[in-house]
N, C-alpha and C. Protein backbone atom coordinates (compact mmCIF):
# COMPACT_ATOMS: atom_id res chain seq x y z
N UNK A 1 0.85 -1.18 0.00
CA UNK A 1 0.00 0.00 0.00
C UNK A 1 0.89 1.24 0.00
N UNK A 2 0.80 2.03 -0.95
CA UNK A 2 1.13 3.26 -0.80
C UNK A 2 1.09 4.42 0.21
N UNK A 3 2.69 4.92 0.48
CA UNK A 3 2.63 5.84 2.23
C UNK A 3 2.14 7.43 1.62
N UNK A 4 1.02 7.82 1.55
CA UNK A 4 1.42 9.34 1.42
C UNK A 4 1.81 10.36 2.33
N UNK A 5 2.26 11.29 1.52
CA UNK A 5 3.13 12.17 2.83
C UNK A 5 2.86 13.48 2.03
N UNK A 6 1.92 14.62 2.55
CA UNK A 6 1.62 15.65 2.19
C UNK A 6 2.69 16.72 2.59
N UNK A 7 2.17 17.88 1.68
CA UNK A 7 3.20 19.33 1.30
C UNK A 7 2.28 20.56 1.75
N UNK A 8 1.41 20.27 1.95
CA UNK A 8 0.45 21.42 1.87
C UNK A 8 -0.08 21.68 0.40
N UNK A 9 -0.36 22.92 0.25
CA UNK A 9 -0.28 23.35 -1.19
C UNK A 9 0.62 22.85 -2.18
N UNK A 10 1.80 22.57 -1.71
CA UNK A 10 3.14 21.93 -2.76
C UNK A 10 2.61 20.67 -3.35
N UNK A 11 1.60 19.82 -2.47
CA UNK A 11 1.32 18.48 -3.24
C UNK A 11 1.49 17.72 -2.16
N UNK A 12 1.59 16.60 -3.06
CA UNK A 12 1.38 15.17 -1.95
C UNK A 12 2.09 14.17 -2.60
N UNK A 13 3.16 13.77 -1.90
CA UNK A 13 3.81 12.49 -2.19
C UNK A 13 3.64 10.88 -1.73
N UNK A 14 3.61 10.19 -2.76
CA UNK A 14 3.09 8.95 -2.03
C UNK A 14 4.30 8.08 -2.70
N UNK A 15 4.34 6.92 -2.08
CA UNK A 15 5.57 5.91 -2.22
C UNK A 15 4.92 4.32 -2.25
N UNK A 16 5.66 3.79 -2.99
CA UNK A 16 5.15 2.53 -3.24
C UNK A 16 6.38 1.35 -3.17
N UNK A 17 6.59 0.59 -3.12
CA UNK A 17 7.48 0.09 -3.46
C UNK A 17 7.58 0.19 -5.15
N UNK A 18 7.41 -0.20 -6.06
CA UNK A 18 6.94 0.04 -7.56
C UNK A 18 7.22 1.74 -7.88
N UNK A 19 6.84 2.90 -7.09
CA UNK A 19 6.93 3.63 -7.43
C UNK A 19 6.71 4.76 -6.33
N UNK A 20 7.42 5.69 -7.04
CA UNK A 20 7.48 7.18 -6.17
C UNK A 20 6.86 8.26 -6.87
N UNK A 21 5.58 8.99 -6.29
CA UNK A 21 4.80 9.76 -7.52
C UNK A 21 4.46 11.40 -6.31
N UNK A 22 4.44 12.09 -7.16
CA UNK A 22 4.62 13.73 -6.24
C UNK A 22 3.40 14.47 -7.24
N UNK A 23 2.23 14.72 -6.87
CA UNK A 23 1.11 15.24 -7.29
C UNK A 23 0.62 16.50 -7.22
N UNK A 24 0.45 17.86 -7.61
CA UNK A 24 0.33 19.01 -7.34
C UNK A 24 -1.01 19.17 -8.07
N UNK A 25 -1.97 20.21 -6.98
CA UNK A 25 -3.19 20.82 -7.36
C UNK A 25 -2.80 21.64 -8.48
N UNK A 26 -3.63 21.74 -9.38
CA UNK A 26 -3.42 23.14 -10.37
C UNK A 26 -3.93 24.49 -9.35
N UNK A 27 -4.90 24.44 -8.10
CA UNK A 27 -5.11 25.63 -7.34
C UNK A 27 -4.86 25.09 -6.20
N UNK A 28 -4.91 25.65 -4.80
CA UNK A 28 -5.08 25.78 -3.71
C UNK A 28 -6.50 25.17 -3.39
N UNK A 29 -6.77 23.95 -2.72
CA UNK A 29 -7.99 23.42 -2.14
C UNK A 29 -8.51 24.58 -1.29
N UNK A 30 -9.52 24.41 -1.32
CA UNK A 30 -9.99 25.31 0.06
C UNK A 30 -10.41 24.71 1.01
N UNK A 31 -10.39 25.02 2.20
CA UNK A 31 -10.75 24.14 3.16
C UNK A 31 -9.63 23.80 4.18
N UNK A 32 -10.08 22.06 5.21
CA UNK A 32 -9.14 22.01 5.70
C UNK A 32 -8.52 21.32 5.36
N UNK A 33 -6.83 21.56 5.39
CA UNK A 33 -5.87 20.91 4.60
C UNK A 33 -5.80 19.26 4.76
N UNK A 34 -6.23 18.63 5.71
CA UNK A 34 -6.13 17.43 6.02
C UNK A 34 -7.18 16.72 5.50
N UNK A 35 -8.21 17.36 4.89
CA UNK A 35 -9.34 16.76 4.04
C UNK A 35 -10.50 16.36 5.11
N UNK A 36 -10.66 16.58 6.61
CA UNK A 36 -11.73 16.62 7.31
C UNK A 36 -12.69 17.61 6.85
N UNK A 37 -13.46 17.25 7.01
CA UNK A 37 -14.73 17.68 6.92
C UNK A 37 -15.83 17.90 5.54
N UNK A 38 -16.18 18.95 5.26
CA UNK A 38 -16.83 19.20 3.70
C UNK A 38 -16.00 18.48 3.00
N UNK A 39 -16.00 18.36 1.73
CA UNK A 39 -15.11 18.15 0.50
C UNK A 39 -16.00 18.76 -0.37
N UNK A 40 -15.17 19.93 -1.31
CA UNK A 40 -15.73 20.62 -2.98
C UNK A 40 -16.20 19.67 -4.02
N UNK A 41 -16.60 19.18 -4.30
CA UNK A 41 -17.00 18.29 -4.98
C UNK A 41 -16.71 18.62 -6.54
N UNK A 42 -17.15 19.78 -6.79
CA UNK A 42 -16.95 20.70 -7.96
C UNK A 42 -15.08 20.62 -8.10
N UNK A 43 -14.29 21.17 -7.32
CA UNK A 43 -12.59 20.94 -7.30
C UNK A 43 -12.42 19.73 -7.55
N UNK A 44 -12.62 18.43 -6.86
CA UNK A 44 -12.69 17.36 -6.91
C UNK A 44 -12.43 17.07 -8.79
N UNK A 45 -14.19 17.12 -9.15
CA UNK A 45 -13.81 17.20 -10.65
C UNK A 45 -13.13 17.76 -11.78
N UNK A 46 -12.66 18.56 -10.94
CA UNK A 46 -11.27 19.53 -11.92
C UNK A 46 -10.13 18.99 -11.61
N UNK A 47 -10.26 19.03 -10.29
CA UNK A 47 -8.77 18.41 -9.88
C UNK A 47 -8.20 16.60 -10.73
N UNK A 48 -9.40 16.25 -11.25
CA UNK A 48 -9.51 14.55 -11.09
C UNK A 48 -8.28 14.68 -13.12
N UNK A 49 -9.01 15.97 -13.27
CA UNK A 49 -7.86 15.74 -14.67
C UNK A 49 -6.96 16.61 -15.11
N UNK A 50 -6.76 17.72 -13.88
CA UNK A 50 -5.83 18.43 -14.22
C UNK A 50 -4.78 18.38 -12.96
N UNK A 51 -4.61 17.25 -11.98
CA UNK A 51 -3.81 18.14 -10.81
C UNK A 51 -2.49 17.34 -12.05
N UNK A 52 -0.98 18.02 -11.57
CA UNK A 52 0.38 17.62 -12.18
C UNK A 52 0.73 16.46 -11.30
N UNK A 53 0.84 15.05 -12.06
CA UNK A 53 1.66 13.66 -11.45
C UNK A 53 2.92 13.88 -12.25
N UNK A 54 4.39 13.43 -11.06
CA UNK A 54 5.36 13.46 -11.59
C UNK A 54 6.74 12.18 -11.12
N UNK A 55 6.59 11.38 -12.18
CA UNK A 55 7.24 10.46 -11.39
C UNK A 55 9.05 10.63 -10.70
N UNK A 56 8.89 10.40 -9.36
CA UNK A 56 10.22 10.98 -9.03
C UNK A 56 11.06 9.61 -8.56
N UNK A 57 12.52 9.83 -8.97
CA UNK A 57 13.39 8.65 -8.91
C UNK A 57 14.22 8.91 -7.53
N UNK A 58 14.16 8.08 -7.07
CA UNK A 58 15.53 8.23 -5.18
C UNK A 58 16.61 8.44 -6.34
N UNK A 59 17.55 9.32 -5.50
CA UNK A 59 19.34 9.11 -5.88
C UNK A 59 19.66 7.77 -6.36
N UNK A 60 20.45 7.82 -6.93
CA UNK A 60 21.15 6.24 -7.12
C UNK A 60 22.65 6.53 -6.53
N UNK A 61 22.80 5.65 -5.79
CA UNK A 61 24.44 5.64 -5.18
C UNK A 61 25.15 5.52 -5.83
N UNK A 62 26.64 6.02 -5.85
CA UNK A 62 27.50 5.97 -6.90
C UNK A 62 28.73 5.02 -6.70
């Protein structure tokens, strides 16, 4: 199962074994940052095809 580990506004990183992926809103959610309570439903559907996925690689030792 994938660990995520949030940024705030910067995004949200989650880890997998398989993979390392770093996700950014195209705006600022509103609300509370931890996702309690309401949820926009309307953002939601914007967000669902525009936030930025970016696959990120660990260092490789040299």
């Amino acid at each position: 199962m994938p660990e995520p580990a949030g940024s705030g506004p910067g995004g949200l990183l989650t880890v997998a074994p398989d993979a390392r992926l770093w996700a950014v809103p195209p705006e600022r959610p509103a609300g509370d940052p931890t996702g309690a309570g309401a949820v926009d439903t309307a953002a939601c559907e914007r967000f669902r095809t525009t936030v930025t996925v970016e696959d990120v690689h660990a260092p490789q030792p040299h």
